[in-house]
PDB file of N, CA and C in Angstrom:
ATOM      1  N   UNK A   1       2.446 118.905 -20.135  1.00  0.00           N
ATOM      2  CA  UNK A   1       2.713 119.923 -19.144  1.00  0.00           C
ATOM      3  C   UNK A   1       2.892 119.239 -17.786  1.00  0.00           C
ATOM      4  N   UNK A   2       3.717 119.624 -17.177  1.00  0.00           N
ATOM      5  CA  UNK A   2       4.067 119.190 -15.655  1.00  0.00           C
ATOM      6  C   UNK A   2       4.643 120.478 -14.855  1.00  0.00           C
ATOM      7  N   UNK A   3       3.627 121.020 -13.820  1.00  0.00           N
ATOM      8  CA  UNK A   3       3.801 121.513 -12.616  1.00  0.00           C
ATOM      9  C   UNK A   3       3.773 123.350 -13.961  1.00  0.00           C
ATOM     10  N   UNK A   4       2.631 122.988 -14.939  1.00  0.00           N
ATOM     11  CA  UNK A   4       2.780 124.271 -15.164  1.00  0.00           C
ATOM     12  C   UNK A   4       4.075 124.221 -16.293  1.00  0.00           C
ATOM     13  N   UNK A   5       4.775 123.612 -16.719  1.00  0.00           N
ATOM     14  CA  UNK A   5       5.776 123.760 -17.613  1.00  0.00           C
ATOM     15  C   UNK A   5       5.946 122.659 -18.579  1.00  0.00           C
ATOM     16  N   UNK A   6       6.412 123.205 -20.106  1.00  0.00           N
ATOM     17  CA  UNK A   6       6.173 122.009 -20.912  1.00  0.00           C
ATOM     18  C   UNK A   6       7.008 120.982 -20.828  1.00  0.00           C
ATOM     19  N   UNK A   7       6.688 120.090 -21.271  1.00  0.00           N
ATOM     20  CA  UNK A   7       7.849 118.384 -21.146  1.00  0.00           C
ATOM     21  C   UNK A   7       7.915 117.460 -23.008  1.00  0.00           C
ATOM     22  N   UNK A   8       9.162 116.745 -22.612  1.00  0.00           N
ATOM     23  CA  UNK A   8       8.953 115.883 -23.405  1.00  0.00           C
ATOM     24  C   UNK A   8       7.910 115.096 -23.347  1.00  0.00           C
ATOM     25  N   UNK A   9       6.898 115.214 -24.661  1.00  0.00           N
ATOM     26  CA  UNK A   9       5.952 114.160 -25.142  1.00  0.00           C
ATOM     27  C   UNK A   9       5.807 112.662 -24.368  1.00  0.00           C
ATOM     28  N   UNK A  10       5.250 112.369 -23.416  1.00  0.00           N
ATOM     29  CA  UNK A  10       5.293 111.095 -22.557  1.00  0.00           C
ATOM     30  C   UNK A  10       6.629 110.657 -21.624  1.00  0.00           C
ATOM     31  N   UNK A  11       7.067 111.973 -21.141  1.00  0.00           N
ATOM     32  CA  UNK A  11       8.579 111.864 -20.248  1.00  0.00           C
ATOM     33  C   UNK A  11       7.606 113.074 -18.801  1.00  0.00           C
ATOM     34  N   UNK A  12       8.778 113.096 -18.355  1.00  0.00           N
ATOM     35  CA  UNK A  12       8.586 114.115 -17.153  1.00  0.00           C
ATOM     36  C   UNK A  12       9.940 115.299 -17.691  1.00  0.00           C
ATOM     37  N   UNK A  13      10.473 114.912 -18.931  1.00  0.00           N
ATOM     38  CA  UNK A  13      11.811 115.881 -19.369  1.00  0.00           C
ATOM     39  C   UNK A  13      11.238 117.206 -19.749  1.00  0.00           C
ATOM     40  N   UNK A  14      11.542 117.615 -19.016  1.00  0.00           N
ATOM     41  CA  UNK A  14      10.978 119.379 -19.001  1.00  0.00           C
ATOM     42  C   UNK A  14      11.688 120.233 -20.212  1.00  0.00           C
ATOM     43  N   UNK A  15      11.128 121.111 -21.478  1.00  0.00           N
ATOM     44  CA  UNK A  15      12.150 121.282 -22.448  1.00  0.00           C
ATOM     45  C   UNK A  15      12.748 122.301 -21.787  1.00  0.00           C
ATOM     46  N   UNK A  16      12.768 122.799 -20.857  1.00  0.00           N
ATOM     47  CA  UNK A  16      13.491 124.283 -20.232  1.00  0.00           C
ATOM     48  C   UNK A  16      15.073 123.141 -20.447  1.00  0.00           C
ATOM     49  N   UNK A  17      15.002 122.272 -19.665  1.00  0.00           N
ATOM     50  CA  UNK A  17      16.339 121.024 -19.309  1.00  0.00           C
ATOM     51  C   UNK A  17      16.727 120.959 -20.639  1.00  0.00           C
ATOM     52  N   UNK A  18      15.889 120.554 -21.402  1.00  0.00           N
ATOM     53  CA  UNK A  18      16.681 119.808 -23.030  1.00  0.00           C
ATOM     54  C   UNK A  18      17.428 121.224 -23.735  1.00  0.00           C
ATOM     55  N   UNK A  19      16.580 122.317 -23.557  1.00  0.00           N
ATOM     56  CA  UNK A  19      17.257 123.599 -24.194  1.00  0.00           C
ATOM     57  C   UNK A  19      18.437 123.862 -23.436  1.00  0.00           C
ATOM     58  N   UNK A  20      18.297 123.741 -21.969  1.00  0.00           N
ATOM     59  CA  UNK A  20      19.889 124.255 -21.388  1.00  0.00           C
ATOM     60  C   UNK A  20      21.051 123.498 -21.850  1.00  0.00           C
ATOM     61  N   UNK A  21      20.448 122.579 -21.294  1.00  0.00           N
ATOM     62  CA  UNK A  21      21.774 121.583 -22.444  1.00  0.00           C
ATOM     63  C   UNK A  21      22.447 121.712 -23.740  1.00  0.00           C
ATOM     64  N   UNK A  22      21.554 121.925 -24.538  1.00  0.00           N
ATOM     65  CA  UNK A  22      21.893 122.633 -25.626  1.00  0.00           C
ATOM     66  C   UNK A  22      22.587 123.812 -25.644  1.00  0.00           C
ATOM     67  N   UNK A  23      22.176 124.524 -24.602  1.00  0.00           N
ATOM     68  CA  UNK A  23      23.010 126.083 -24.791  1.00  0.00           C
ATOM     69  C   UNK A  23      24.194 125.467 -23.916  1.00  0.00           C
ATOM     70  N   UNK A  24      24.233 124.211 -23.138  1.00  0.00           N
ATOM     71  CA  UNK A  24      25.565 124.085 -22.441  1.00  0.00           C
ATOM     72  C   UNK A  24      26.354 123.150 -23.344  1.00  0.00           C
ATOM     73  N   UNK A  25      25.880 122.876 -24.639  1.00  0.00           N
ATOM     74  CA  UNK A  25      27.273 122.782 -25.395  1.00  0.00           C
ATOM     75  C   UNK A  25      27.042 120.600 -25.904  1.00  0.00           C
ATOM     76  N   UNK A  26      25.840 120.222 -24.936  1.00  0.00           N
ATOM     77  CA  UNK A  26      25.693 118.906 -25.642  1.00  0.00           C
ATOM     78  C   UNK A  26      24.750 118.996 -26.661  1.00  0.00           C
ATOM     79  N   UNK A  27      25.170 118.053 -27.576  1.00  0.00           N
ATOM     80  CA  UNK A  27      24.616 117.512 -29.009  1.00  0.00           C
ATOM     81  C   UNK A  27      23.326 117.093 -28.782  1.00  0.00           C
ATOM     82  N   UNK A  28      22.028 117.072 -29.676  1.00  0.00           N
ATOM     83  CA  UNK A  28      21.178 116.349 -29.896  1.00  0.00           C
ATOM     84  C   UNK A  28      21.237 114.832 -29.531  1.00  0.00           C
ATOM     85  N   UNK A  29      22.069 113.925 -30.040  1.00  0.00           N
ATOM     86  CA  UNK A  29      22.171 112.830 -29.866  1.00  0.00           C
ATOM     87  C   UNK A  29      22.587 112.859 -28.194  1.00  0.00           C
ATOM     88  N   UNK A  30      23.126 113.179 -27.442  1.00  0.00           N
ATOM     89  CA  UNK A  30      23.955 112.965 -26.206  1.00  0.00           C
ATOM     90  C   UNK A  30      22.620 113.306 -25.356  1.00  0.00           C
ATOM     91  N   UNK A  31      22.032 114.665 -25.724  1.00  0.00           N
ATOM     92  CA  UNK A  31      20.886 114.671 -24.779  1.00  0.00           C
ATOM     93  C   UNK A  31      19.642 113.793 -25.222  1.00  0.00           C
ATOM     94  N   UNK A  32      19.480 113.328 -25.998  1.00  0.00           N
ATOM     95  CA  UNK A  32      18.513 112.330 -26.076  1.00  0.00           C
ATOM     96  C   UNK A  32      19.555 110.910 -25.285  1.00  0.00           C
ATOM     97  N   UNK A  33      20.264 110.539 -25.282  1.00  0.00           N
ATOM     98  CA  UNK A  33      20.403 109.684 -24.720  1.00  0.00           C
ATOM     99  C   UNK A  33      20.602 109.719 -23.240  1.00  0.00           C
ATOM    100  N   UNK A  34      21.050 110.839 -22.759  1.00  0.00           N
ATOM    101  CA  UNK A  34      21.023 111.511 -21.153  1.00  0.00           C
ATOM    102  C   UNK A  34      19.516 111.140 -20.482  1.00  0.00           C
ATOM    103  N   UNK A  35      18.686 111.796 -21.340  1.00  0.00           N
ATOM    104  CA  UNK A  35      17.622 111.794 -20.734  1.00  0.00           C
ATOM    105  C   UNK A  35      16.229 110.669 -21.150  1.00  0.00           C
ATOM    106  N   UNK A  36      16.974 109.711 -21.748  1.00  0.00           N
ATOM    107  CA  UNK A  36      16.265 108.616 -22.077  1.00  0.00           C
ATOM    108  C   UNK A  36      14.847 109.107 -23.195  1.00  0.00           C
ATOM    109  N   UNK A  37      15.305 110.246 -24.173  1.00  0.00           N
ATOM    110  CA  UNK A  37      14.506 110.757 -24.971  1.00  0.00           C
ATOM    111  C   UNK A  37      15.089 110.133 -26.503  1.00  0.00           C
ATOM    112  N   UNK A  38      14.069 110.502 -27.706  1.00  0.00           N
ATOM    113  CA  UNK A  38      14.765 109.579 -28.899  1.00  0.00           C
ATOM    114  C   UNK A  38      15.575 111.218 -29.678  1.00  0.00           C
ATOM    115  N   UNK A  39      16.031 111.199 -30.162  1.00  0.00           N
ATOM    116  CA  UNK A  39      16.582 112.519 -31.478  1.00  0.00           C
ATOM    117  C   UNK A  39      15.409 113.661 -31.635  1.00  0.00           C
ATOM    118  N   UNK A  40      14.318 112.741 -32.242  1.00  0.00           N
ATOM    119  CA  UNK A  40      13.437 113.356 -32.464  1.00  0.00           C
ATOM    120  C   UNK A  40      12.685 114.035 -31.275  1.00  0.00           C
ATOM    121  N   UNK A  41      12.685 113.802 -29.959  1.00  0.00           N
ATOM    122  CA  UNK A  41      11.765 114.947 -28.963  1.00  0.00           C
ATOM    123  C   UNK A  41      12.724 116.045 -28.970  1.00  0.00           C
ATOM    124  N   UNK A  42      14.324 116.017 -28.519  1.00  0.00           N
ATOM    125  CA  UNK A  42      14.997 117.077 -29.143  1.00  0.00           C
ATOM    126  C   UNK A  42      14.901 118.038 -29.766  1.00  0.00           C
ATOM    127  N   UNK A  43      14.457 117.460 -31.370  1.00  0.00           N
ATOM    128  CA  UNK A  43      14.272 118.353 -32.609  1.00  0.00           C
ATOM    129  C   UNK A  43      13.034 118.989 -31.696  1.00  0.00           C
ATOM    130  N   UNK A  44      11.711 118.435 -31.394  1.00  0.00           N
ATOM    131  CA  UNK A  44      10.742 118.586 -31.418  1.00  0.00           C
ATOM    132  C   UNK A  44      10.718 119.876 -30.296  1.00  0.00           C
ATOM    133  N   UNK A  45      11.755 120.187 -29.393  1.00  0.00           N
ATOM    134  CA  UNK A  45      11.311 120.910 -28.120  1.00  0.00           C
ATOM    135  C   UNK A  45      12.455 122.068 -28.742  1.00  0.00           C
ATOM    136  N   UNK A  46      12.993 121.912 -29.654  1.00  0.00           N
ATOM    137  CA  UNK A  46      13.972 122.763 -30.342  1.00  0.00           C
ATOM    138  C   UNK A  46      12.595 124.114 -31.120  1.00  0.00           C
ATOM    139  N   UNK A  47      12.090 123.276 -31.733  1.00  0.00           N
ATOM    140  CA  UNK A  47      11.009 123.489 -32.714  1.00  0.00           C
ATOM    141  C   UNK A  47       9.622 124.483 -31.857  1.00  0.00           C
ATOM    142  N   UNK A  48      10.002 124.123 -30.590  1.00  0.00           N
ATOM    143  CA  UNK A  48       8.426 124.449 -29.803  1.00  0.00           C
ATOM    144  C   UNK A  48       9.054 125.946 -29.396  1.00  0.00           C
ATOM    145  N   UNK A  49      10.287 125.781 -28.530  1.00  0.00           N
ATOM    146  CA  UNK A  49      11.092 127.415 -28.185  1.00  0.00           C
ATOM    147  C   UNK A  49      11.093 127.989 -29.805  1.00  0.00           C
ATOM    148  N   UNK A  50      11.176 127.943 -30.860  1.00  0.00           N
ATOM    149  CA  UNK A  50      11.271 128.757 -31.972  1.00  0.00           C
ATOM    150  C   UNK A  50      10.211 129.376 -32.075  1.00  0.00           C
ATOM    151  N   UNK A  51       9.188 128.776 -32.448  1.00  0.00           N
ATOM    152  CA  UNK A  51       7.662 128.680 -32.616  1.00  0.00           C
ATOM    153  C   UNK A  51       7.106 129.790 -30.928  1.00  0.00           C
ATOM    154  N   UNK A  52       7.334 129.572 -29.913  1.00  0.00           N
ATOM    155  CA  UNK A  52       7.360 130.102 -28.860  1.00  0.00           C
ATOM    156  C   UNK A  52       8.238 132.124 -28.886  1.00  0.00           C
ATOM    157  N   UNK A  53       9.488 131.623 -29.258  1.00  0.00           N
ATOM    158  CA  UNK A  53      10.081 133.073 -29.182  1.00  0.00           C
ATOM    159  C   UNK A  53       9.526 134.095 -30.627  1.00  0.00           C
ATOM    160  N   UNK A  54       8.766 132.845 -31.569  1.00  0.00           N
ATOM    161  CA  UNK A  54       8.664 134.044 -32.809  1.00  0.00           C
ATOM    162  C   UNK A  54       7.458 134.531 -32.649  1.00  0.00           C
ATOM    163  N   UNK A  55       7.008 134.174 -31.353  1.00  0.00           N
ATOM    164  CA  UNK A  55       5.689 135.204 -30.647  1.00  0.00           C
ATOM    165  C   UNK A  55       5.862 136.552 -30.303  1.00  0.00           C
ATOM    166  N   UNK A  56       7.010 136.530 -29.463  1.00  0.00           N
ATOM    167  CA  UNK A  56       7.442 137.489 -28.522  1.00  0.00           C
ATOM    168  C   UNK A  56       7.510 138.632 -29.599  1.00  0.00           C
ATOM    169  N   UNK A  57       7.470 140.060 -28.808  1.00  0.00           N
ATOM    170  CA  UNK A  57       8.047 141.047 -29.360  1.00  0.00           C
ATOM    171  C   UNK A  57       8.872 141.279 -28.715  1.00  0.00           C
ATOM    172  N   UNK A  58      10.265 142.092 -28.868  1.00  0.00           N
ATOM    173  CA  UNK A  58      11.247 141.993 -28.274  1.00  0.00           C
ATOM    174  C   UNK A  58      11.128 143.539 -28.386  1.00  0.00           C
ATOM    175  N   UNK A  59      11.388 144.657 -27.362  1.00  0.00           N
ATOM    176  CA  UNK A  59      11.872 145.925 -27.734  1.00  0.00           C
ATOM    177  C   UNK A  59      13.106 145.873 -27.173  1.00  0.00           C
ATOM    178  N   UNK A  60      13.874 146.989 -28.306  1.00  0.00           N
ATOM    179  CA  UNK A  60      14.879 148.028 -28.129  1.00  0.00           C
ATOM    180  C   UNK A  60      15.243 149.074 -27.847  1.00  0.00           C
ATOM    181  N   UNK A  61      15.899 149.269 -26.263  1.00  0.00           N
ATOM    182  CA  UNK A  61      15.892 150.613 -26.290  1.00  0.00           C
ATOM    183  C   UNK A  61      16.975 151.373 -26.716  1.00  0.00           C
ATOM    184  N   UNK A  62      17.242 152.532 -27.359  1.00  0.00           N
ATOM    185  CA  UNK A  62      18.639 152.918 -27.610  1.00  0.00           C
ATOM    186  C   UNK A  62      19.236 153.767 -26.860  1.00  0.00           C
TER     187      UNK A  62
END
């Protein structure tokens, strides 16, 4: 955790950063190498938002 928000495992890489990236269209491999992370913290912060959103309840209103 840094400043209150989670990070890559022994980085200051915040996964909010590694997920945007992802939704902005770079690969696993490209952002691990962007941010001087290996494949695997990737997977790993991929894995933590899943695990994270299958908390949530989500309502619908119609």
């Amino acid at each position: 955790m840094r400043h209150g928000k989670p990070v890559i495992k022994g980085t200051r890489v915040p996964v909010d950063i590694i997920l945007g990236s992802l939704a902005g269209g770079m690969g696993v491999k490209e952002i691990a190498e962007e941010y001087g992370t290996q494949k695997e913290d990737v997977l790993a912060a991929i894995e933590y938002a899943a695990k994270i959103v299958a908390k949530e309840e989500i309502k619908v209103y119609a």
